[in-house]
Protein backbone atom coordinates (compact mmCIF):
# COMPACT_ATOMS: atom_id res chain seq x y z
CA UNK A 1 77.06 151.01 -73.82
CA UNK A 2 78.82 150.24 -70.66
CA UNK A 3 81.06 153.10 -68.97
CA UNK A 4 84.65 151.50 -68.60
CA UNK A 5 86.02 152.44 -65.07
CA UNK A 6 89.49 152.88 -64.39
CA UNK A 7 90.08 155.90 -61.56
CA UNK A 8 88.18 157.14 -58.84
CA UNK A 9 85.53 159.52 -59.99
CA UNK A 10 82.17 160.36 -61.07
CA UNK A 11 81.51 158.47 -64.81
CA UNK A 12 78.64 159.90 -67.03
CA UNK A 13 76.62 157.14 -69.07
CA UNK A 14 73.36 157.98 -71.43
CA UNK A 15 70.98 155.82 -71.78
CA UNK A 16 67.99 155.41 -74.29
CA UNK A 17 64.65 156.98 -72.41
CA UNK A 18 62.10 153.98 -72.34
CA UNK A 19 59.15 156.39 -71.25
CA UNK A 20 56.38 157.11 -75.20
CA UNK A 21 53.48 159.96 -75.19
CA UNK A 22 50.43 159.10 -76.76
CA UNK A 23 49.69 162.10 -79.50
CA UNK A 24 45.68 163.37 -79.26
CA UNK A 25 44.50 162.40 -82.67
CA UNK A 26 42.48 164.79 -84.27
CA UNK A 27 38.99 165.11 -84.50
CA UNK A 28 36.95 167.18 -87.32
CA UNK A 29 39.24 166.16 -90.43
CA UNK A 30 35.90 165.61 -93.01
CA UNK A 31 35.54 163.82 -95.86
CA UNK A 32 33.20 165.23 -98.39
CA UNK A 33 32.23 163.08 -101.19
CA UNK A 34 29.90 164.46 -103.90
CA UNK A 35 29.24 165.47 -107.67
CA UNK A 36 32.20 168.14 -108.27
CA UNK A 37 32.30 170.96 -110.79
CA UNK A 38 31.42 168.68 -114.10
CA UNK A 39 34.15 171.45 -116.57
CA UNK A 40 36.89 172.30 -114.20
CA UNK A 41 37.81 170.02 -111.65
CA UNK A 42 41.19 168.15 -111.67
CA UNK A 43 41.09 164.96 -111.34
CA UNK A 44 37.85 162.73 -110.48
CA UNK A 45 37.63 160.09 -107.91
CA UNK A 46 40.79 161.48 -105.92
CA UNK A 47 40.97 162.70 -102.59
CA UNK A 48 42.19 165.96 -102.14
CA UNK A 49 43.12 167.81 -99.29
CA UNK A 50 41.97 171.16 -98.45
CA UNK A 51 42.41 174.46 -95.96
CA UNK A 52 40.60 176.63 -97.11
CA UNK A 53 37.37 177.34 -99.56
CA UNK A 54 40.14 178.63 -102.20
CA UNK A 55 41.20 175.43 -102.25
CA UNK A 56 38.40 173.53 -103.58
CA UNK A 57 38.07 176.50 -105.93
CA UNK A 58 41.28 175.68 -107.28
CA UNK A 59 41.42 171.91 -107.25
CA UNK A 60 37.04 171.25 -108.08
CA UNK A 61 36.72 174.96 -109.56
CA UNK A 62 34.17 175.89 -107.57
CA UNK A 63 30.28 175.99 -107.43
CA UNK A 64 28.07 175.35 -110.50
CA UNK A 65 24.83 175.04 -111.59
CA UNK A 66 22.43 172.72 -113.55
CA UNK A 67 18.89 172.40 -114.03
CA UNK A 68 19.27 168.67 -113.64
CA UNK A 69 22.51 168.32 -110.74
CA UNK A 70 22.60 170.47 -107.74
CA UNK A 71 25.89 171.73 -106.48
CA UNK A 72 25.53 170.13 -102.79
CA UNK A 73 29.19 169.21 -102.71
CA UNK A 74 30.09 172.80 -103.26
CA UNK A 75 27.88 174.36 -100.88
CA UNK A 76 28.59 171.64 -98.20
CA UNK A 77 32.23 172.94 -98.18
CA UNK A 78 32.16 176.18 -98.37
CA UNK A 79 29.35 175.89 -95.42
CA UNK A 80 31.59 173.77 -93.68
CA UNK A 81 34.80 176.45 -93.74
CA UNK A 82 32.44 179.18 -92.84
CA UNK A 83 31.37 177.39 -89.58
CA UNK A 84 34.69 176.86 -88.11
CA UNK A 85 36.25 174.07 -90.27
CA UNK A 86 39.81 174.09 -91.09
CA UNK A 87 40.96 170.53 -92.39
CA UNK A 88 38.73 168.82 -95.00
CA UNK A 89 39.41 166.06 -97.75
CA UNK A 90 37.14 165.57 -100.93
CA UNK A 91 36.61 163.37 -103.59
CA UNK A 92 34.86 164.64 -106.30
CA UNK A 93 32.79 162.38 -108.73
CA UNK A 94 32.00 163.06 -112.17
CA UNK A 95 28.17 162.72 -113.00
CA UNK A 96 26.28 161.30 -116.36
CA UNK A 97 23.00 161.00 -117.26
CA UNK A 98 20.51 157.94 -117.57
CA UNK A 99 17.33 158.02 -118.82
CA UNK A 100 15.10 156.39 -116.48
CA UNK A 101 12.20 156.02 -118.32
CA UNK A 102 13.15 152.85 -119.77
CA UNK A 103 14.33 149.75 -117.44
CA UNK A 104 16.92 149.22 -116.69
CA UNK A 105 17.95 152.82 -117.42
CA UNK A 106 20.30 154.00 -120.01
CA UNK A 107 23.38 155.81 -119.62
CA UNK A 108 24.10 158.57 -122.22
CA UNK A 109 27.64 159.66 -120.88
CA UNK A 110 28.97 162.79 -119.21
CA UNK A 111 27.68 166.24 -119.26
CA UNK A 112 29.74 168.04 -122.37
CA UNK A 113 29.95 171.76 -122.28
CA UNK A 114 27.89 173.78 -124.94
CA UNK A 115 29.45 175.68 -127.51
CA UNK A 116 28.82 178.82 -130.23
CA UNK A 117 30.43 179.60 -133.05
CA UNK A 118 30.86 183.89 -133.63
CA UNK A 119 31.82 184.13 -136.84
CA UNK A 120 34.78 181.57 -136.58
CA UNK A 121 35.44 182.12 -133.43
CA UNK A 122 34.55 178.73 -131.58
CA UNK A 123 33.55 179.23 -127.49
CA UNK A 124 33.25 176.81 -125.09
CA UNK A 125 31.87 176.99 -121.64
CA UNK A 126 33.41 176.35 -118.37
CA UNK A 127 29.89 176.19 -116.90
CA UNK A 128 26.95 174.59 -117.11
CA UNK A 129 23.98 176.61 -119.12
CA UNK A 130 20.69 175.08 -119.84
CA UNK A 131 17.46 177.39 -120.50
CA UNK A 132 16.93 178.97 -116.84
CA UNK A 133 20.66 179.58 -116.15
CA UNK A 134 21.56 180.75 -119.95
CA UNK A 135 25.33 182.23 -121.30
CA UNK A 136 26.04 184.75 -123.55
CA UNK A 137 28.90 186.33 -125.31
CA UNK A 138 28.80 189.95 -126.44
CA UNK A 139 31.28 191.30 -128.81
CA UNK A 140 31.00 194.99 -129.57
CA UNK A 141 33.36 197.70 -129.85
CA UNK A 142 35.01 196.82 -133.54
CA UNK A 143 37.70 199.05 -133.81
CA UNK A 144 40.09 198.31 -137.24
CA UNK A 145 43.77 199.43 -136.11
CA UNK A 146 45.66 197.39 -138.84
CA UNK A 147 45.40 194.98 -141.78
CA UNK A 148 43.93 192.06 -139.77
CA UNK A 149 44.64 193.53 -136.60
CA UNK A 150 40.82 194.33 -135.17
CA UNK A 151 39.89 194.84 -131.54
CA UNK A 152 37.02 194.34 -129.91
CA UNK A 153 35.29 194.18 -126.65
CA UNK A 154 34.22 190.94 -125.23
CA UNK A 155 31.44 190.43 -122.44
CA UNK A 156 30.49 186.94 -121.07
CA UNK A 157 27.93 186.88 -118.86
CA UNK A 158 26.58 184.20 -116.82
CA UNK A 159 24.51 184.71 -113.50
CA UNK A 160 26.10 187.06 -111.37
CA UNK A 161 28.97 186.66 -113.12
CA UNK A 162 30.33 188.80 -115.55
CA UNK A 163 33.65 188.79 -117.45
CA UNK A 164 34.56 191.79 -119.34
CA UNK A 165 37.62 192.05 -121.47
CA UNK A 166 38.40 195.53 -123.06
CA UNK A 167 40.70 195.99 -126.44
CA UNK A 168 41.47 192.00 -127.42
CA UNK A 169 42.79 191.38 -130.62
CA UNK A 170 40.86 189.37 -132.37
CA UNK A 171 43.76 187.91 -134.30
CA UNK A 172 45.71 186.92 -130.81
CA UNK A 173 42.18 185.96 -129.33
CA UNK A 174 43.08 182.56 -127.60
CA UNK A 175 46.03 184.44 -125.60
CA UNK A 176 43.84 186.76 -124.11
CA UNK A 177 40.37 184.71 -123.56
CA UNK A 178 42.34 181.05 -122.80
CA UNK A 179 41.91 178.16 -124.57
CA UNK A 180 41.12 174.40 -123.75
CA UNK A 181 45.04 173.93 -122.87
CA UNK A 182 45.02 176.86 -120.46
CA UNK A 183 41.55 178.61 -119.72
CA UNK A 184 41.91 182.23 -118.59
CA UNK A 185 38.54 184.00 -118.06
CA UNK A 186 36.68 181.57 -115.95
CA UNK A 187 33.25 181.59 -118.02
CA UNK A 188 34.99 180.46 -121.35
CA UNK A 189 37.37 179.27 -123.62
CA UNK A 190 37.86 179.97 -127.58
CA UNK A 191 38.96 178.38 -130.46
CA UNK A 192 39.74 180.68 -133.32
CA UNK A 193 39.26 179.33 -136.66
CA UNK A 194 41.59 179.65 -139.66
CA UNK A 195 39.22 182.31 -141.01
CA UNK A 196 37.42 185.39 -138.68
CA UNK A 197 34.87 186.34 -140.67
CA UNK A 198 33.06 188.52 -137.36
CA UNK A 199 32.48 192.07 -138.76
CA UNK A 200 29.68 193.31 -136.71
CA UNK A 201 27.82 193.79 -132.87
CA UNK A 202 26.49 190.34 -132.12
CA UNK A 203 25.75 188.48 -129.02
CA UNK A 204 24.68 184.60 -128.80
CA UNK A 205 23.69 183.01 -125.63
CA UNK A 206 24.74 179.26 -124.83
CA UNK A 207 22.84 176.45 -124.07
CA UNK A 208 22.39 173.10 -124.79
CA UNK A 209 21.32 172.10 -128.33
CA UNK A 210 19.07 169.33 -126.70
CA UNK A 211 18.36 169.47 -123.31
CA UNK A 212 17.88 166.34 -121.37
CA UNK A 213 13.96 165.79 -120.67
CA UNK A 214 12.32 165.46 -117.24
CA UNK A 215 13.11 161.53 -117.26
CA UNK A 216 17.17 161.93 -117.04
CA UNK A 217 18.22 161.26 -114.08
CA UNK A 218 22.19 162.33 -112.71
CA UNK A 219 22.52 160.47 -109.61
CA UNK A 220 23.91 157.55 -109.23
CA UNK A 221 24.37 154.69 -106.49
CA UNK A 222 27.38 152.94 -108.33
CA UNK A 223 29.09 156.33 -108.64
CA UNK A 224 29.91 156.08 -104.84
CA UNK A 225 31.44 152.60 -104.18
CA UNK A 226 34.30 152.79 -105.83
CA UNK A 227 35.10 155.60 -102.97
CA UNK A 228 34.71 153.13 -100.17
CA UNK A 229 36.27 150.74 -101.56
CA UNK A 230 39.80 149.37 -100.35
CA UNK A 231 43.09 150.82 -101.49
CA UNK A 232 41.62 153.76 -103.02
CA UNK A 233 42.33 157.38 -102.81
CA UNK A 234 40.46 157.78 -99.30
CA UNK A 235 40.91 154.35 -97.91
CA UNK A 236 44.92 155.79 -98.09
CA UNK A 237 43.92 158.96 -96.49
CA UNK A 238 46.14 158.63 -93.06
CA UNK A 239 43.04 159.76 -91.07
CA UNK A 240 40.08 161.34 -90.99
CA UNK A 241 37.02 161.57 -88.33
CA UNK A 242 33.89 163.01 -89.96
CA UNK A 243 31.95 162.24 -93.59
CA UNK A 244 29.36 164.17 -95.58
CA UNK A 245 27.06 163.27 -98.52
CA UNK A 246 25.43 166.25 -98.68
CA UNK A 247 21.94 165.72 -100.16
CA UNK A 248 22.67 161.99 -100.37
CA UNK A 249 19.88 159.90 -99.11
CA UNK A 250 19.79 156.64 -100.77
CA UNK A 251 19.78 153.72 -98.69
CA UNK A 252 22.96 151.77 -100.26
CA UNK A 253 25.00 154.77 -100.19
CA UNK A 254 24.62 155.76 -96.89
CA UNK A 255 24.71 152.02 -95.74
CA UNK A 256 28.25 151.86 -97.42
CA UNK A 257 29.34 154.85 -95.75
CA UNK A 258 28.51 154.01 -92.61
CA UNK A 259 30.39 150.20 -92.82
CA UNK A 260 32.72 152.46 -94.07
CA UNK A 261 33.23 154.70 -91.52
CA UNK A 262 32.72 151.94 -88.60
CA UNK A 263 36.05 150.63 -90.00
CA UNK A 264 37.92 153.55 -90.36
CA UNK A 265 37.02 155.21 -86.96
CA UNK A 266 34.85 157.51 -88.62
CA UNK A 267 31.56 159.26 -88.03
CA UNK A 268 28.90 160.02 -90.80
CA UNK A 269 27.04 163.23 -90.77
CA UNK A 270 23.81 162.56 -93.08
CA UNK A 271 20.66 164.75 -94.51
CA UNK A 272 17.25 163.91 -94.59
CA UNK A 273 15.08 163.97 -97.66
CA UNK A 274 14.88 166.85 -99.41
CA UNK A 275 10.91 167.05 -98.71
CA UNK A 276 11.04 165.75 -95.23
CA UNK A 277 8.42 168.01 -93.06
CA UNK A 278 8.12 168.45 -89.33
CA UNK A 279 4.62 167.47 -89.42
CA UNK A 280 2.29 165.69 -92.21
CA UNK A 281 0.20 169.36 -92.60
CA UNK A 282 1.71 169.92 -95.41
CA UNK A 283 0.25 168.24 -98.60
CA UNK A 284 2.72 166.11 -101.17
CA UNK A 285 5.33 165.92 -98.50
CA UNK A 286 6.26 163.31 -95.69
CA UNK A 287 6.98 163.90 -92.10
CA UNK A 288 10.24 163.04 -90.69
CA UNK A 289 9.08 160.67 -88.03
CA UNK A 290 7.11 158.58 -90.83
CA UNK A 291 9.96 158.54 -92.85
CA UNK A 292 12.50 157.39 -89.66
CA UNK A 293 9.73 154.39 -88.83
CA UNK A 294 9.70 153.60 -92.17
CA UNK A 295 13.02 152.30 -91.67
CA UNK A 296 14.55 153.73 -94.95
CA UNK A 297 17.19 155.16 -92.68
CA UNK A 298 20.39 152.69 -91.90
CA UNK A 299 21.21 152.95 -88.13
CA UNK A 300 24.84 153.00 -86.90
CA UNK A 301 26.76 153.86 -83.84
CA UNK A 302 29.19 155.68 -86.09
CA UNK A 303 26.52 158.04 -87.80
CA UNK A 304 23.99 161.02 -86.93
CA UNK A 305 21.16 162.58 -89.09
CA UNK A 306 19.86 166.35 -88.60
CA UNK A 307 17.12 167.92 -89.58
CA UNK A 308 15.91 170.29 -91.45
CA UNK A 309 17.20 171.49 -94.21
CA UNK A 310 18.34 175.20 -94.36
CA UNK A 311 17.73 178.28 -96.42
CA UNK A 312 20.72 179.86 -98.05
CA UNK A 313 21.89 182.11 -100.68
CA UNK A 314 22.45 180.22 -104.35
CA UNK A 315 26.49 181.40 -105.20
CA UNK A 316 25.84 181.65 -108.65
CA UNK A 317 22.87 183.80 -108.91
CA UNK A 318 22.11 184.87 -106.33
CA UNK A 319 18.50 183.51 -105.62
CA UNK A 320 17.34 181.91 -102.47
CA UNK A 321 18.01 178.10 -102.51
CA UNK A 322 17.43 175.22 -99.88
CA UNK A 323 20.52 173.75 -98.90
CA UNK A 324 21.42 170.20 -96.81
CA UNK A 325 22.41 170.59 -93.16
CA UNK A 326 24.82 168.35 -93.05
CA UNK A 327 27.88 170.73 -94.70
CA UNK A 328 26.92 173.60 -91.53
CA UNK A 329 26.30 170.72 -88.77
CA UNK A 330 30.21 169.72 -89.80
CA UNK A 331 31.32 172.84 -89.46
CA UNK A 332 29.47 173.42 -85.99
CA UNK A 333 31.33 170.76 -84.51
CA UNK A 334 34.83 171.45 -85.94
CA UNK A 335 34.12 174.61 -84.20
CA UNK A 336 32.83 172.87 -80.78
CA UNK A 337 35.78 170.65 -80.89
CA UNK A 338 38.40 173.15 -81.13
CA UNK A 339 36.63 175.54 -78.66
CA UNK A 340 35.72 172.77 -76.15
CA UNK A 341 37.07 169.48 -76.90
CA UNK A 342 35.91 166.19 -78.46
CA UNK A 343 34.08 165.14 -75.75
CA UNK A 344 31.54 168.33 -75.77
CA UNK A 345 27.84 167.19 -76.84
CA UNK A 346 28.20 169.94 -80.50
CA UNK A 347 24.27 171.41 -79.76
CA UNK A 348 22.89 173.86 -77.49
CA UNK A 349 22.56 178.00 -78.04
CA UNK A 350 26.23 178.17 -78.84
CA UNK A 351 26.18 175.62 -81.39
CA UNK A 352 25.19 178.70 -83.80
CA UNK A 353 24.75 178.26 -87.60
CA UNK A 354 25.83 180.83 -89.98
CA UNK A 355 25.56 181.59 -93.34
CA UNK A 356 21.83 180.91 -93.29
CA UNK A 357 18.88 182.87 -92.25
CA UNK A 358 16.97 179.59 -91.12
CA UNK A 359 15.58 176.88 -91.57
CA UNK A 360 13.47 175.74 -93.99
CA UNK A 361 9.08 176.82 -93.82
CA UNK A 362 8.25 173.19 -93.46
CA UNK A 363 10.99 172.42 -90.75
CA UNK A 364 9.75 174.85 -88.36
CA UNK A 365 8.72 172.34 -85.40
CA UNK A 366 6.68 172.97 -81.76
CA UNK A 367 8.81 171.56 -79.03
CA UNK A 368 6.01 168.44 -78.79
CA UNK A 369 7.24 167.72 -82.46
CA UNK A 370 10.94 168.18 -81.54
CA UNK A 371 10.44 165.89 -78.48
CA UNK A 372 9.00 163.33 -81.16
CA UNK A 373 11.96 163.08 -83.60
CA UNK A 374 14.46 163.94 -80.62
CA UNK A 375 13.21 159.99 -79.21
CA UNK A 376 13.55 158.48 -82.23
CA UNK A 377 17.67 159.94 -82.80
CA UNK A 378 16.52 162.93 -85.22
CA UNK A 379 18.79 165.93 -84.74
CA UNK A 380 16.67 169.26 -85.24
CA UNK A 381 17.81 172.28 -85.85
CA UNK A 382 15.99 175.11 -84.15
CA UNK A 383 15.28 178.88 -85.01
CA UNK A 384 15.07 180.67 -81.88
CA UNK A 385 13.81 184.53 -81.80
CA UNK A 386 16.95 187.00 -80.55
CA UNK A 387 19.76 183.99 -80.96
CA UNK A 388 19.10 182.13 -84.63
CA UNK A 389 19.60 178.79 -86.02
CA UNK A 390 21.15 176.39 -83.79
CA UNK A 391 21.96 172.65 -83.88
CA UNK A 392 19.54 171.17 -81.23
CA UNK A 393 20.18 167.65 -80.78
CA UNK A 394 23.19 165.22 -79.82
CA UNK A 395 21.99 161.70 -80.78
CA UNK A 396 23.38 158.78 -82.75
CA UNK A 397 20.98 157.10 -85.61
CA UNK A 398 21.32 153.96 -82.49
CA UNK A 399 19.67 156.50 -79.20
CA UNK A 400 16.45 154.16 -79.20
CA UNK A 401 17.80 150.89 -79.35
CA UNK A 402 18.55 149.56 -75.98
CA UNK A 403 21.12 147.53 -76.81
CA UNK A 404 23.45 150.61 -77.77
CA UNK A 405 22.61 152.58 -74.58
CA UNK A 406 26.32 153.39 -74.36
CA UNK A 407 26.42 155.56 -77.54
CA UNK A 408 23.23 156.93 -77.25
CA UNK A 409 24.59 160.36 -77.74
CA UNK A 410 27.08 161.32 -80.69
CA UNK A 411 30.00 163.17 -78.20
CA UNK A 412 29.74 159.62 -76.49
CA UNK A 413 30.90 157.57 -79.60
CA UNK A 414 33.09 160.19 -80.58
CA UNK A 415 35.34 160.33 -77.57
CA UNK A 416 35.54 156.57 -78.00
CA UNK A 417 36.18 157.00 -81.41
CA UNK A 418 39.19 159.69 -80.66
CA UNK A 419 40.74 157.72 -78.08
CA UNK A 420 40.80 154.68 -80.37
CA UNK A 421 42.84 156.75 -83.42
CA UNK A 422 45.10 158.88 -80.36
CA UNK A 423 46.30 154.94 -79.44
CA UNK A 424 46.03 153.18 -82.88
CA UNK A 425 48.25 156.09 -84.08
CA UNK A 426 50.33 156.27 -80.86
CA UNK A 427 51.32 152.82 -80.00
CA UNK A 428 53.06 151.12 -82.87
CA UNK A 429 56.50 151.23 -80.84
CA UNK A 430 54.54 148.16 -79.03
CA UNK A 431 55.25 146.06 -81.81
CA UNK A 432 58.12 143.20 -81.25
CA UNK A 433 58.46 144.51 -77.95
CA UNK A 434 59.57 141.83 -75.47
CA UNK A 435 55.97 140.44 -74.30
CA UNK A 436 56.00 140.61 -70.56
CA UNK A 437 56.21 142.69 -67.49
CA UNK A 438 58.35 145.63 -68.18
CA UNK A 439 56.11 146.15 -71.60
CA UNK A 440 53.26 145.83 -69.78
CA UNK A 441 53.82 148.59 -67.21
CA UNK A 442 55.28 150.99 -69.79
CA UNK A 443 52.01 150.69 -71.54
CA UNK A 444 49.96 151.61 -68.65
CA UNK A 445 52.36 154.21 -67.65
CA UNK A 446 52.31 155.87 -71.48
CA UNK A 447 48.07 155.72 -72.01
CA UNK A 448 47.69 156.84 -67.59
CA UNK A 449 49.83 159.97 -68.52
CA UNK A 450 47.19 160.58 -72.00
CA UNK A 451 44.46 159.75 -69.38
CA UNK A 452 45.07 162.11 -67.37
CA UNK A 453 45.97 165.03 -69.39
CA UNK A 454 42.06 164.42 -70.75
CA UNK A 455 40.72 164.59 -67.04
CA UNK A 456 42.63 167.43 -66.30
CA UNK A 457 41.08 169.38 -69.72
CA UNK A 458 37.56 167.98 -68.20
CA UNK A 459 37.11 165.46 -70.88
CA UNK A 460 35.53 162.57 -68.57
CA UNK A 461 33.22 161.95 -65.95
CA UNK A 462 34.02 161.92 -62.02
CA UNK A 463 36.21 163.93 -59.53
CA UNK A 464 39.61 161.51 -59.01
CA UNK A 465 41.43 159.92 -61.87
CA UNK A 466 39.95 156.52 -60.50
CA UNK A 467 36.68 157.51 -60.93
CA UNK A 468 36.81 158.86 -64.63
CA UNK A 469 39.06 155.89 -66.32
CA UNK A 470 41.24 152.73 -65.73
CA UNK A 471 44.16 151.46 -67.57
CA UNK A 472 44.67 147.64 -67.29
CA UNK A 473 47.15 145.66 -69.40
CA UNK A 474 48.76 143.00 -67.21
CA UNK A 475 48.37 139.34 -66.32
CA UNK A 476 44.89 139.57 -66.08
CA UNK A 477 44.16 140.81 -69.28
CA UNK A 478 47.56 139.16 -71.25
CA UNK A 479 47.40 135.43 -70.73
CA UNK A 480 50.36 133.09 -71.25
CA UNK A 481 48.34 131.74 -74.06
CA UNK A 482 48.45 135.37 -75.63
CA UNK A 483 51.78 135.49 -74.87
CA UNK A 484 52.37 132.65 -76.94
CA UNK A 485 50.30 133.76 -79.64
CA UNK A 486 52.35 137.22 -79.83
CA UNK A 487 49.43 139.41 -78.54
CA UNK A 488 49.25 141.83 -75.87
CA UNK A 489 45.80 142.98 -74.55
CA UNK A 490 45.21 146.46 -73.12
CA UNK A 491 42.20 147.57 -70.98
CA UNK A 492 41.11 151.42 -71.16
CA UNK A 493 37.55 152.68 -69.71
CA UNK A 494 36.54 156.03 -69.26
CA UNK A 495 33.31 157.70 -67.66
CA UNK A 496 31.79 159.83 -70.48
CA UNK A 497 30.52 163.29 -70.23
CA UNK A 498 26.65 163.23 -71.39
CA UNK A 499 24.83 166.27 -72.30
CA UNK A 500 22.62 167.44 -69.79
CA UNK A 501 19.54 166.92 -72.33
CA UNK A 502 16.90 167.60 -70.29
CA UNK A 503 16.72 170.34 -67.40
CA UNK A 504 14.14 170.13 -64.98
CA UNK A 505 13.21 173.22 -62.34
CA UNK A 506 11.59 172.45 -59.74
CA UNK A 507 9.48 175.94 -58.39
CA UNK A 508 8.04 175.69 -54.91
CA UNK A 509 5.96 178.46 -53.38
CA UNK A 510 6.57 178.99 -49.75
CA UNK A 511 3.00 179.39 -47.99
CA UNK A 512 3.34 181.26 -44.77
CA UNK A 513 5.98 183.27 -44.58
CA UNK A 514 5.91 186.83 -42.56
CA UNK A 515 5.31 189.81 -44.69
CA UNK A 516 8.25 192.55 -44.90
């Protein structure tokens, strides 16, 4: 309010500070979407955020295993924490089983857990057994203190996993074991039955009573659009800037993640086909570049694919397993992005992959080969001797169609896509703002000040401000007409960093010279 004056002096009035910052949105928040733990996690179909691996141990319980459903969700974000992640939501789906035999095919519900009865004593599994990845329950040790007041030891084993617990009374069995209610070991619960009738050493494995035959099938297309769809538990995530399907390859999926992702200012990481090959030497399986021309692929600005997949360590036993790239590629560029910035192509030698020991036998490549998918927007992942497995490529699914020359490389369409979020998020004090000049040169004053923070950090092309972006959002670009239609129109260009993606030396040998 106005100072009133009434002697000779110096008056002090405050007034409201007109000038806004724009606050740098961030950039390697992933969504993971996937088949969760099928016993133990929370709640299906909601999005959950996560910091560490622990976390989607406690909310999705962890990695499992199935004959019939692989754990890529799992592995994806525990590959993705390990590479430099930090910030991750997931949305775990619940998977069932059609038999596909018979068209169309028929559903026959949700994995259940298998159970045993010892003797009265009813256990249930927390995870999955079938015949190659069995459970069993050893109960040995009968000691008789009291009148109904046994102890025994009881061992669950399962994988690598073993769960011993010494002395438990068999009459207080659920407190010590867990039951359904509130699970304590973290193989199994138990049930105990009105009469105990276990006297002796025994020990039962688990499995399935019937096990679903080679025609079941656990994956699902329909399973995923209810994620993308609007007003959901994602769609109400405030923001995030990367997805993974791990493993997912299916055309409709993938399409709807990527429409997805266009309109939330998102970028999709995908996986090739399992069986994808670097070259067609190998018999039964199909080389990438046939599979990309086959157009099987859907192409997006907002999406990359990388290549191959990558051998890893199975959690649960231990074996060697295959595992999609996509979880370690997100975790590469969370890394990249905190180290360098946004605006860094995520490949080269320092774009280093851990947790593996490399790739896949058929996704070993010759340079010719690489140069082959690297055309056609196929990220490869290269072993090289003395360094290891790095991410070797920086395209979009769009780098060979002319008409998206611009975002021809992913860093490209990510900048864009991080400057769009830092204003969508940062502007809103625009709204029902008088519409005219004062507005119009506190916007440019508020994004110039954002711009050039970035140009200072090296985020654009160009060695002046002028050169490496423009701010317009004046007369020119806000007609009277869009003054009377309650809209304000801002300008911002920037000159994008591209990856220097091919280096050429030039060697000349000087004929002539003196000797010594």
């Amino acid at each position: 309010m106005p100072v009133t004056t009434s002697y000779p002096g110096i008056y002090i009035e405050e007034v409201l500070s007109t000038s806004h910052s724009i606050t740098p949105a961030p950039t390697s928040i992933t969504a993971f979407i996937g088949y969760s733990h099928p016993y133990k996690t929370r709640t299906f179909g909601q999005a959950a955020q996560l910091f560490s691996f622990a976390d989607y141990e406690r909310y999705f319980g962890g990695f499992f295993k199935n004959a019939w459903l692989t754990d890529h969700l799992g592995q994806a974000v525990s590959q993705f924490f390990l590479n430099g992640g930090s910030n991750a939501w997931v949305v775990g789906l619940q998977a069932s089983y059609r038999d596909t035999s018979v068209t169309p095919a028929v559903g026959h519900g949700v994995l259940t857990p298998a159970t045993v009865n010892i003797g009265g004593l009813v256990f249930t599994a927390r995870e999955p057994t079938d015949d190659t990845l069995p459970m069993t329950i050893t109960i040995n040790n009968l000691q008789k203190t009291v009148v109904d007041n046994d102890t025994a030891d009881i061992i669950v084993v399962y994988g690598t996993q073993v769960d011993t617990m010494r002395r438990v009374l068999i009459t207080d069995i659920e407190a010590k074991v867990g039951n359904v209610a509130q699970p304590r070991s973290p193989l199994v619960t138990v049930a105990q039955g009105a009469t105990v009738t276990y006297t002796a050493a025994d020990q039962t494995p688990l499995a399935y009573a019937t096990a679903p035959n080679a025609n079941w099938q656990t994956f699902n297309p329909a399973d995923f659009g209810p994620v993308f769809a609007a007003d959901e538990s994602l769609d109400k995530v405030p923001i995030f800037n990367l997805m993974v399907l791990a493993g997912i390859t299916d055309n409709t999926v993938l399409s709807e993640a990527l429409a997805y992702c266009e309109r939330k200012h998102a970028f999709v990481i995908m996986d090739p086909p399992r069986d994808a090959a670097a070259d067609d030497r190998t018999p039964g399986l199909s080389a990438m570049g046939a599979i990309w021309d086959s157009g099987v692929i859907p192409t997006s600005t907002n999406g990359a694919i990388y290549f191959p997949y990558l051998r890893s360590t199975d959690p649960i036993d231990g074996s060697l397993s295959e595992s999609p790239p996509s979880g370690f590629v997100a975790g590469v560029i969370a890394r990249e992005d905190t180290n360098r910035g946004v605006w860094k192509a995520p490949a080269g030698l320092e774009a280093l992959i851990r947790g593996t020991p490399g790739v896949v036998e058929r996704g070993r490549m010759t340079d010719m080969r690489h140069g082959t998918l690297n055309e056609r927007g196929v990220n490869c992942i290269r072993q090289f001797a003395g360094v290891g497995s790095v991410v070797f490529g920086a395209r979009t699914l769009v780098s060979e169609n002319p008409a998206f020359e611009q975002f021809r490389y992913a860093n490209v369409r990510r900048m864009a896509l991080f400057l769009e979020q830092s204003l969508l998020n940062s502007l809103g004090w625009v709204v029902f703002e008088s519409n005219d000049f004062p507005l119009w040169t506190s916007i440019r004053t508020t994004i110039d000040a954002f711009m050039l923070g970035l140009f200072h950090q090296g985020a654009f092309q160009g060695e002046t401000p002028s050169q490496a972006f423009k701010v317009l959002c004046d007369h020119t670009t806000t007609t009277q007409d869009d003054v009377n239609q309650g809209r304000v129109n801002i300008v911002v260009g920037f000159a994008p960093l591209k990856p220097a993606e091919f280096v050429i030396i030039k060697i000349a040998q000087l004929a002539g010279q003196p000797e010594g």
